[in-house]
Protein backbone atom coordinates (compact mmCIF):
# COMPACT_ATOMS: atom_id res chain seq x y z
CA UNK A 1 0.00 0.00 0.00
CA UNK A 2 2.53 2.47 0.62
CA UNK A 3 4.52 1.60 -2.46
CA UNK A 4 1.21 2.27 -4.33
CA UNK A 5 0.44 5.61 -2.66
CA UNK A 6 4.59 6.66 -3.26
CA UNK A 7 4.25 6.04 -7.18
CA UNK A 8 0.99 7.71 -7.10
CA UNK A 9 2.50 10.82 -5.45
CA UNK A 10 5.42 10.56 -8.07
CA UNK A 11 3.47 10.84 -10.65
CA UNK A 12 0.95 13.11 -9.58
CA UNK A 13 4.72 15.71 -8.51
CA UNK A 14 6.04 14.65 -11.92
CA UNK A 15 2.94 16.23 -14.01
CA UNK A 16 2.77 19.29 -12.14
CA UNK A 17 6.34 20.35 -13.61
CA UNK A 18 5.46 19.30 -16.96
CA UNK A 19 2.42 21.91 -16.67
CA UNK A 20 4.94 24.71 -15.82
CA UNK A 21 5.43 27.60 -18.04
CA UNK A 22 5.33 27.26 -22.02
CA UNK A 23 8.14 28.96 -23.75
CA UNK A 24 8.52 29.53 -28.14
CA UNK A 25 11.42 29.65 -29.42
CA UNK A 26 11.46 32.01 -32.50
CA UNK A 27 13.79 32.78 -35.51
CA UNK A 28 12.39 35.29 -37.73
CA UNK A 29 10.30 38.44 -37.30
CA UNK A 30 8.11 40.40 -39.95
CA UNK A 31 6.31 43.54 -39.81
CA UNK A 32 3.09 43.77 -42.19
CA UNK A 33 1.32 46.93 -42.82
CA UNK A 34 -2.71 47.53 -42.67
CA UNK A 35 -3.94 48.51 -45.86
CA UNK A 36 -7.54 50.02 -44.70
CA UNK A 37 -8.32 50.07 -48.80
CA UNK A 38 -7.71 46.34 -49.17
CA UNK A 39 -8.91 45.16 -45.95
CA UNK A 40 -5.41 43.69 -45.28
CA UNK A 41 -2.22 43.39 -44.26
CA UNK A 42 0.81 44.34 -46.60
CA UNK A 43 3.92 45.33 -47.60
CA UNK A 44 5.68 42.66 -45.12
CA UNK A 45 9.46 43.10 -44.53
CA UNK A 46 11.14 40.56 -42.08
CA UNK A 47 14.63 39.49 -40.87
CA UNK A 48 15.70 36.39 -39.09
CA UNK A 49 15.84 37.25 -35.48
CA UNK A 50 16.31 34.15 -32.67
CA UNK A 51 13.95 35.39 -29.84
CA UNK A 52 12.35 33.76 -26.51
CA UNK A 53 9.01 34.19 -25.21
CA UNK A 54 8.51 32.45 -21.88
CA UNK A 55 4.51 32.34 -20.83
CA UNK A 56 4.17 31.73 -17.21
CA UNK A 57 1.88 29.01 -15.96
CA UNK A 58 -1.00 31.23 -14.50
CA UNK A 59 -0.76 33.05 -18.11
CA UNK A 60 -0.96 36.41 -15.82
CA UNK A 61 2.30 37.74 -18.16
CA UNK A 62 5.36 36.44 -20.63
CA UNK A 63 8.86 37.87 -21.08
CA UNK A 64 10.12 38.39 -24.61
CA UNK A 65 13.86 38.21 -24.92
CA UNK A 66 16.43 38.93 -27.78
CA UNK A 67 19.63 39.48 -28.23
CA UNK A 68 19.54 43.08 -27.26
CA UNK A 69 16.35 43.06 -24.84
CA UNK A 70 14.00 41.69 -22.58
CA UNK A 71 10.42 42.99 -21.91
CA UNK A 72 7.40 41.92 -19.94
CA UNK A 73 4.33 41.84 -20.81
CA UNK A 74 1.42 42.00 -18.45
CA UNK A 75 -1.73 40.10 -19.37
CA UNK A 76 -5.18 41.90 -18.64
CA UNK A 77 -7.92 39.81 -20.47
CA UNK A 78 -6.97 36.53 -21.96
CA UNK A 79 -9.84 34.54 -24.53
CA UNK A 80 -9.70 31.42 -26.35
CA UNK A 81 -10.52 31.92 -29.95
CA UNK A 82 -12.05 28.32 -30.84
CA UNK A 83 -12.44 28.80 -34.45
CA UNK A 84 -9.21 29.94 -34.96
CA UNK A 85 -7.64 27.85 -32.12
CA UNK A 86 -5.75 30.29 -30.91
CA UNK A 87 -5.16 32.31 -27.77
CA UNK A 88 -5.64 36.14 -27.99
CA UNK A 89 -3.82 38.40 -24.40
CA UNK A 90 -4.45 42.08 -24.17
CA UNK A 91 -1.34 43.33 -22.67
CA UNK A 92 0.47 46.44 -21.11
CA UNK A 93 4.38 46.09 -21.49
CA UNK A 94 6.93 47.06 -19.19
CA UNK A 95 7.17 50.61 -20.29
CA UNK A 96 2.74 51.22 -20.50
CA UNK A 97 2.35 50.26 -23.80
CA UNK A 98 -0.78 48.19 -24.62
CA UNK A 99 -1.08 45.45 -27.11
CA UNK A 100 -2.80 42.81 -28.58
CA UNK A 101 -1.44 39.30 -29.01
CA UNK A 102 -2.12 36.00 -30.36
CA UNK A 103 -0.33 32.83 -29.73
CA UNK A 104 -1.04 30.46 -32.49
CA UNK A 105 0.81 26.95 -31.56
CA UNK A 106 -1.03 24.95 -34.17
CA UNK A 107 0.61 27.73 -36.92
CA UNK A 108 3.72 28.25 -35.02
CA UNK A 109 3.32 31.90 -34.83
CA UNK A 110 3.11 34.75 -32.39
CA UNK A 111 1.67 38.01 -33.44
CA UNK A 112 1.13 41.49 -32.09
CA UNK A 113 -0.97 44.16 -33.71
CA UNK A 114 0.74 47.72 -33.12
CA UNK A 115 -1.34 50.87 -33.54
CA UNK A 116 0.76 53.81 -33.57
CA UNK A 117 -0.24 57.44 -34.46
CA UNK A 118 -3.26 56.03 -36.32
CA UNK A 119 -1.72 53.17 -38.39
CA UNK A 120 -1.94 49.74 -37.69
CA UNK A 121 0.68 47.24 -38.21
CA UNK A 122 1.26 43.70 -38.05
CA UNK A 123 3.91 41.95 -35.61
CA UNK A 124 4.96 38.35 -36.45
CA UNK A 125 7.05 36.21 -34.61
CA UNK A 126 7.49 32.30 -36.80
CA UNK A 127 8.40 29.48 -33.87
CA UNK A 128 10.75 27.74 -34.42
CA UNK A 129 10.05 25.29 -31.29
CA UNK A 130 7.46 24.62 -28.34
CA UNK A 131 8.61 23.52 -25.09
C-alpha cells in the first residue's frame, strides 16, 4: 500500500512540472502593414531574429527576450478563440504600452498588432520550437 500511494504521489509531482510555463522559441520576425483600402495586411518586410518568449503558468504575463532586450508583458484579459484555435492576451508592457497578441501553436506563430499614431501594423514572430 505504501509503495502504491509513493508512485501515485510521483506521478501526480512529476505532471505538475510538466504543466509549468510554455516557452517559443522564434527565428524570424516580420512587420506587415494595414492597408484600410484592401482590408489587409501588406507590404511585409522581415529578418531572421532568434527570440524567446517564456509564458508563465497562471498566463498572468510572458517575457520576450532577444539578443539586445527583454520585456514583460502584463496580461489583462486573456480569450480562447475556438475557431481559430488560438489564444488572444491584451497586454500592457513594461514601459505602458498596450497590445494585442495572439499565440497560435497549431501555426507556429506569435503576433502582435501595433497601432501607432493612427496606423496599424502587423507583428509576427514564426516558432521555431514549443517547449
Amino acid at each position: 500500500m505504501k509503495t502504491l500511494l509513493f508512485v501515485v504521489v510521483v506521478h501526480v509531482l512529476s505532471g505538475i512540472s510538466v504543466f509549468g510555463q510554455t516557452s517559443y522559441s522564434c527565428h524570424y520576425r516580420e512587420y506587415c502593414n494595414w492597408n484600410p483600402d484592401s482590408g489587409a495586411f501588406e507590404n511585409c518586410e522581415g529578418y531572421s531574429e532568434p527570440s524567446l518568449f517564456v509564458m508563465n503558468q497562471a498566463e498572468t504575463m510572458f517575457t520576450h527576450t532577444t539578443e539586445t532586450i527583454s520585456s514583460a508583458y502584463y496580461v489583462t484579459k486573456k480569450e480562447h478563440d475556438t475557431v481559430n484555435d488560438v489564444w488572444v492576451y491584451n497586454v500592457t508592457s513594461d514601459i505602458g504600452a498596450k497590445y494585442v497578441y495572439i499565440f497560435d501553436p497549431k501555426n507556429k506563430e506569435i503576433r502582435a498588432v501595433i497601432e501607432n499614431n493612427g496606423e496599424t501594423t502587423l507583428l509576427r514572430f514564426y516558432v521555431k520550437a514549443i517547449f
